[in-house]
N, C-alpha and C. Protein backbone atom coordinates (compact mmCIF):
# COMPACT_ATOMS: atom_id res chain seq x y z
N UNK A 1 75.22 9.36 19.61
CA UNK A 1 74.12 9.96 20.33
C UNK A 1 72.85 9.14 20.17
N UNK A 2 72.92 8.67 18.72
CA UNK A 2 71.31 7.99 18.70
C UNK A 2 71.44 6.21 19.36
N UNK A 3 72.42 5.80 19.79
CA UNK A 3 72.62 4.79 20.84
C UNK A 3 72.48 5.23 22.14
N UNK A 4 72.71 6.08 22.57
CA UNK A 4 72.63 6.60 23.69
C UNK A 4 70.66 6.74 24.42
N UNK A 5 70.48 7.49 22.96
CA UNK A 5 69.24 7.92 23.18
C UNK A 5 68.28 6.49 23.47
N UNK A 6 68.88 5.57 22.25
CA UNK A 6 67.78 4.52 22.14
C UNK A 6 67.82 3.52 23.32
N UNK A 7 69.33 3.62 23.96
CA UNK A 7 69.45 2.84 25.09
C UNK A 7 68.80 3.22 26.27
N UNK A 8 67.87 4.35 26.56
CA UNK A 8 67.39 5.59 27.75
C UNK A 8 65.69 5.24 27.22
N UNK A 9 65.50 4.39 26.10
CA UNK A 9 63.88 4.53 25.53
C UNK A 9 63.32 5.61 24.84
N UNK A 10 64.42 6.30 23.80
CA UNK A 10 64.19 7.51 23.74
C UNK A 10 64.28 7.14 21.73
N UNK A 11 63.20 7.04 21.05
CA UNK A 11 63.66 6.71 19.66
C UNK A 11 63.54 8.02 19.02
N UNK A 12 64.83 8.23 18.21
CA UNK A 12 64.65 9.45 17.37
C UNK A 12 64.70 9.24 15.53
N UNK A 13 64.17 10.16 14.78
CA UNK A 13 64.62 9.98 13.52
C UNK A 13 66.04 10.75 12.85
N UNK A 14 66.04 11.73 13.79
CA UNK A 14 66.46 12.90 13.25
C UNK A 14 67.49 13.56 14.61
N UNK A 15 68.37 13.95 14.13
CA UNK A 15 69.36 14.04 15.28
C UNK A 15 70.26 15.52 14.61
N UNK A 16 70.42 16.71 15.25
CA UNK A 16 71.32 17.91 14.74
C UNK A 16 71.82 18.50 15.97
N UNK A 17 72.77 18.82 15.49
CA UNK A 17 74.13 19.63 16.80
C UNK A 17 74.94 20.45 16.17
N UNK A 18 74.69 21.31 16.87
CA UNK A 18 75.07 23.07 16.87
C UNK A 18 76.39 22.89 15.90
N UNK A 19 76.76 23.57 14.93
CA UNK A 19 78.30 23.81 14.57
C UNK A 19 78.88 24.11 15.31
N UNK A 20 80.23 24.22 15.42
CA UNK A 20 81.50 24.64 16.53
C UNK A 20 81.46 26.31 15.61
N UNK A 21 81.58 27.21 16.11
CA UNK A 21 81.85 28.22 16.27
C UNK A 21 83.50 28.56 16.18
N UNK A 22 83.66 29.49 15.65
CA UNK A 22 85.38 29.81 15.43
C UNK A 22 85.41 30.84 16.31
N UNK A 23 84.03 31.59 16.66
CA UNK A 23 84.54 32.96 17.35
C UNK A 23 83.50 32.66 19.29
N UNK A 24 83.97 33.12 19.90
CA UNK A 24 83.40 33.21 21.34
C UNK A 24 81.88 33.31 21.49
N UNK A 25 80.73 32.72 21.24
CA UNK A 25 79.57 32.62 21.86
C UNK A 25 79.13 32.03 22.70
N UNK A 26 78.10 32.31 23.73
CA UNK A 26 77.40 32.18 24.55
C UNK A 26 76.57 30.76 24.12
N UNK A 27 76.16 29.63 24.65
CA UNK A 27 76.01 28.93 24.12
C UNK A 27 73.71 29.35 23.89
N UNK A 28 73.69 30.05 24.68
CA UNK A 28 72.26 30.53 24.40
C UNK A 28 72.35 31.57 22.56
N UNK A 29 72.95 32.09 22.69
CA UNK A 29 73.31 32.64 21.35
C UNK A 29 73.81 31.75 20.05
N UNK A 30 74.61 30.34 20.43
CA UNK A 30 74.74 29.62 19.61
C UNK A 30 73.03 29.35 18.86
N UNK A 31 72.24 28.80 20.15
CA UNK A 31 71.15 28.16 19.62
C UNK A 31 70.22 28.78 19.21
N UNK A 32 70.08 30.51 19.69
CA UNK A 32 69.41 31.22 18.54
C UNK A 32 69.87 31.62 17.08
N UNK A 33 70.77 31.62 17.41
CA UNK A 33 71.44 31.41 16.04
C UNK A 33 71.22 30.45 14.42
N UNK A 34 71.38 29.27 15.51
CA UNK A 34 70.59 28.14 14.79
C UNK A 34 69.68 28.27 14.27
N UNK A 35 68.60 28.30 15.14
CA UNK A 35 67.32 27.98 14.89
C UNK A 35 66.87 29.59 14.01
N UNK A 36 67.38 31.01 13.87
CA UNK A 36 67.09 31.28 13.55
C UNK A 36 67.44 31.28 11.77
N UNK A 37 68.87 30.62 11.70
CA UNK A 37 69.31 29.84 10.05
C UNK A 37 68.91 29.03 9.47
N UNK A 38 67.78 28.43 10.17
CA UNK A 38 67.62 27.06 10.18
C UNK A 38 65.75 26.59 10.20
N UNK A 39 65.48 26.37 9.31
CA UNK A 39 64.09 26.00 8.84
C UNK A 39 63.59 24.80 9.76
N UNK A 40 62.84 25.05 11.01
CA UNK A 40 62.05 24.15 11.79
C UNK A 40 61.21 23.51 11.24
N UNK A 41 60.47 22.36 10.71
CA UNK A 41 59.48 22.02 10.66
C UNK A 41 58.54 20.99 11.11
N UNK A 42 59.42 20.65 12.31
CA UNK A 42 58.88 19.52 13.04
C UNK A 42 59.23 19.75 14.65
N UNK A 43 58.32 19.09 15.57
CA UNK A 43 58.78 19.52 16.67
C UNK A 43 60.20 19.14 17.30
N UNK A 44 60.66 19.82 18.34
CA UNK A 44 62.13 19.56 18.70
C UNK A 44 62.63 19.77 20.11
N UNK A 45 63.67 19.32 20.62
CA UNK A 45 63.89 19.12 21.66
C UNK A 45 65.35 19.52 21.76
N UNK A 46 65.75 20.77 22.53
CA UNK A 46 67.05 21.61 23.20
C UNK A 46 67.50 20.31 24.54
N UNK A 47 68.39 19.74 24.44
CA UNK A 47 69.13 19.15 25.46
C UNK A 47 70.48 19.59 25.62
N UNK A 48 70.43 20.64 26.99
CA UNK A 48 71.85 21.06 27.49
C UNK A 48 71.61 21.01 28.61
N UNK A 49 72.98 21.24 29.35
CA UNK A 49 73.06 21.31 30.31
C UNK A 49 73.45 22.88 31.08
N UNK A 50 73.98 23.86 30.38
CA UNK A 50 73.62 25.13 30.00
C UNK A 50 73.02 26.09 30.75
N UNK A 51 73.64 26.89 32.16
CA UNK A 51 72.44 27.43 32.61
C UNK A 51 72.11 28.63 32.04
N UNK A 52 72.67 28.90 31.03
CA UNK A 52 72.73 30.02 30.67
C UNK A 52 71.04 30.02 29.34
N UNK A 53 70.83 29.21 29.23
CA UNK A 53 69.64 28.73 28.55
C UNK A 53 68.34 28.83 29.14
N UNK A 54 68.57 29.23 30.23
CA UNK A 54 67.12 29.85 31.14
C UNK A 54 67.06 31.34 30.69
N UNK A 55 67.60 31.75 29.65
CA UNK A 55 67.32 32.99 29.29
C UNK A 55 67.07 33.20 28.22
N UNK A 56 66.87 31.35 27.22
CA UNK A 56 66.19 32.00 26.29
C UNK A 56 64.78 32.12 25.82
N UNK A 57 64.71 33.12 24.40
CA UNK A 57 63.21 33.59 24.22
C UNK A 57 62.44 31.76 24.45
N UNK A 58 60.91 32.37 24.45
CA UNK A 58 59.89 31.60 25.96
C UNK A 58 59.67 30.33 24.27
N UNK A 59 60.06 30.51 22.83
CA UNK A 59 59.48 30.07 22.37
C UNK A 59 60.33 28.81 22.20
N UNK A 60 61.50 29.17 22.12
CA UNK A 60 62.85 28.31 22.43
C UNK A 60 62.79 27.18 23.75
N UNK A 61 62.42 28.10 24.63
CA UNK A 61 62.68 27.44 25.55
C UNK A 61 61.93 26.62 26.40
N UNK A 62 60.54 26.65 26.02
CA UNK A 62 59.67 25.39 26.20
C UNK A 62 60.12 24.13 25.16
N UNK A 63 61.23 24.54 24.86
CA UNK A 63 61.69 23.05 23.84
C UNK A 63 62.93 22.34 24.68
N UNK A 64 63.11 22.92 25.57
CA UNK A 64 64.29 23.10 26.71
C UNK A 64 64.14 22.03 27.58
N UNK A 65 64.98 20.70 27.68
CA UNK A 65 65.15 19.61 29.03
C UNK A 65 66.88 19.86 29.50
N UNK A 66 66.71 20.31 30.56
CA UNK A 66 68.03 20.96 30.91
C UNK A 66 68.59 19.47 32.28
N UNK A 67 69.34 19.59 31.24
CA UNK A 67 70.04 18.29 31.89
C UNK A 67 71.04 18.72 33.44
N UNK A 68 72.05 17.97 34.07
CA UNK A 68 72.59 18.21 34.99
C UNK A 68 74.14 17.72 34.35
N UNK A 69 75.28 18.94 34.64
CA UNK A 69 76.21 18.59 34.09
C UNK A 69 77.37 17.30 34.52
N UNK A 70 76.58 17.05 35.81
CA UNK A 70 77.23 16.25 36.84
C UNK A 70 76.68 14.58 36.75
N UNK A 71 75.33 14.44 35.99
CA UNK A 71 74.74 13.23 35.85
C UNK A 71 74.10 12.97 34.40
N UNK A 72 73.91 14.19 33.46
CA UNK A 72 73.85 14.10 32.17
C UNK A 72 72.04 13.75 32.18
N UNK A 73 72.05 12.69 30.83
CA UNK A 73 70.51 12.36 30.63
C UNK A 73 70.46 11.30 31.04
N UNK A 74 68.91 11.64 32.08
CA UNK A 74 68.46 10.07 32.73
C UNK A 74 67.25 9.69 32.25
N UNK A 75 66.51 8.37 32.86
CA UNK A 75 65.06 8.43 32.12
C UNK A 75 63.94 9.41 33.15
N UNK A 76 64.16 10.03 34.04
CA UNK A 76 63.64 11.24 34.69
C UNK A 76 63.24 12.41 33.60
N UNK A 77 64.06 12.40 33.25
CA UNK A 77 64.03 13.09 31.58
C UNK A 77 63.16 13.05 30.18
N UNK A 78 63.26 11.98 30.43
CA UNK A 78 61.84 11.32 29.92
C UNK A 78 60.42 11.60 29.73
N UNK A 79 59.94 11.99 31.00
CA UNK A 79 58.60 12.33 30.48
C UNK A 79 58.86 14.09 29.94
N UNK A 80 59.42 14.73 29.87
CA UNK A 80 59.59 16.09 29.75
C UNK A 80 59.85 16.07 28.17
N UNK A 81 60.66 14.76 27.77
CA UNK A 81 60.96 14.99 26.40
C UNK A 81 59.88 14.80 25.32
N UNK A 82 59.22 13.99 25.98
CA UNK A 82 58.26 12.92 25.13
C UNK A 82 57.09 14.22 25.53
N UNK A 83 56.76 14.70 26.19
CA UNK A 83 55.73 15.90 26.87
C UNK A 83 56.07 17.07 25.45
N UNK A 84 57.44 17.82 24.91
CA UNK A 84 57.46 18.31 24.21
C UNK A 84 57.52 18.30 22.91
N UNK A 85 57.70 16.74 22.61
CA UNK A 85 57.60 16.00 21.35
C UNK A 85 56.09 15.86 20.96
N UNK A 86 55.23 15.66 21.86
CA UNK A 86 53.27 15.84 21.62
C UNK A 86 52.94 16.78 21.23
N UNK A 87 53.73 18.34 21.85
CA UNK A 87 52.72 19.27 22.04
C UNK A 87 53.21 19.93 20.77
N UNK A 88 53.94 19.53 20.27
CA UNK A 88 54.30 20.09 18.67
C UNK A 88 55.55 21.52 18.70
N UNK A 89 55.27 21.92 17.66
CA UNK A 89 55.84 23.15 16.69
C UNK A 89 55.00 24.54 18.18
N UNK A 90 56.16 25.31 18.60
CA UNK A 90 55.46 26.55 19.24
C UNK A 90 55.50 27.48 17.91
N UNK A 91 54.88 28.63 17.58
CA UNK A 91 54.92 29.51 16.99
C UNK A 91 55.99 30.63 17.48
N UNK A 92 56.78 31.08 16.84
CA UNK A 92 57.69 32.09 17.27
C UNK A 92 57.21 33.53 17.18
């Protein structure tokens, strides 16, 4: 992933992905899940493709670049990521 990213102009330090789940979730429920186990302390960036992720809470989901499942991540993408990487940490 972090070749991917760096090949798109996209440099990261820090890279995390959801555990696999043993039992049936929603993948919007995966990621509250997460984030609610899971000690934020830096800003962050949700990349799915997921439409089911337009439903989550508003604090989540301004962290949200919702990709296309048919063309994935482009550098269109780009300014949206780097836009939520500035504006920091939302408060939940």
């Amino acid at each position: 992933w972090k070749t991917i990213f760096k090949n798109r102009g996209i440099n990261i330090n820090r890279l995390n992905s959801l555990p696999e789940y043993s039992f049936i979730i929603t993948r919007k429920e995966e990621i509250v899940k997460w984030v609610n186990m899971n000690s934020i302390n830096e800003p962050f960036v949700i990349l799915d493709d997921d439409k089911s992720l337009n439903d989550l809470p508003n604090y989540l989901k301004e962290n949200l670049v919702q990709t296309s499942a048919h063309i994935g991540l482009t550098e269109n993408h780009l300014p949206a990521i780097e836009a939520i990487l500035h504006m920091g940490l939302q408060p939940a």
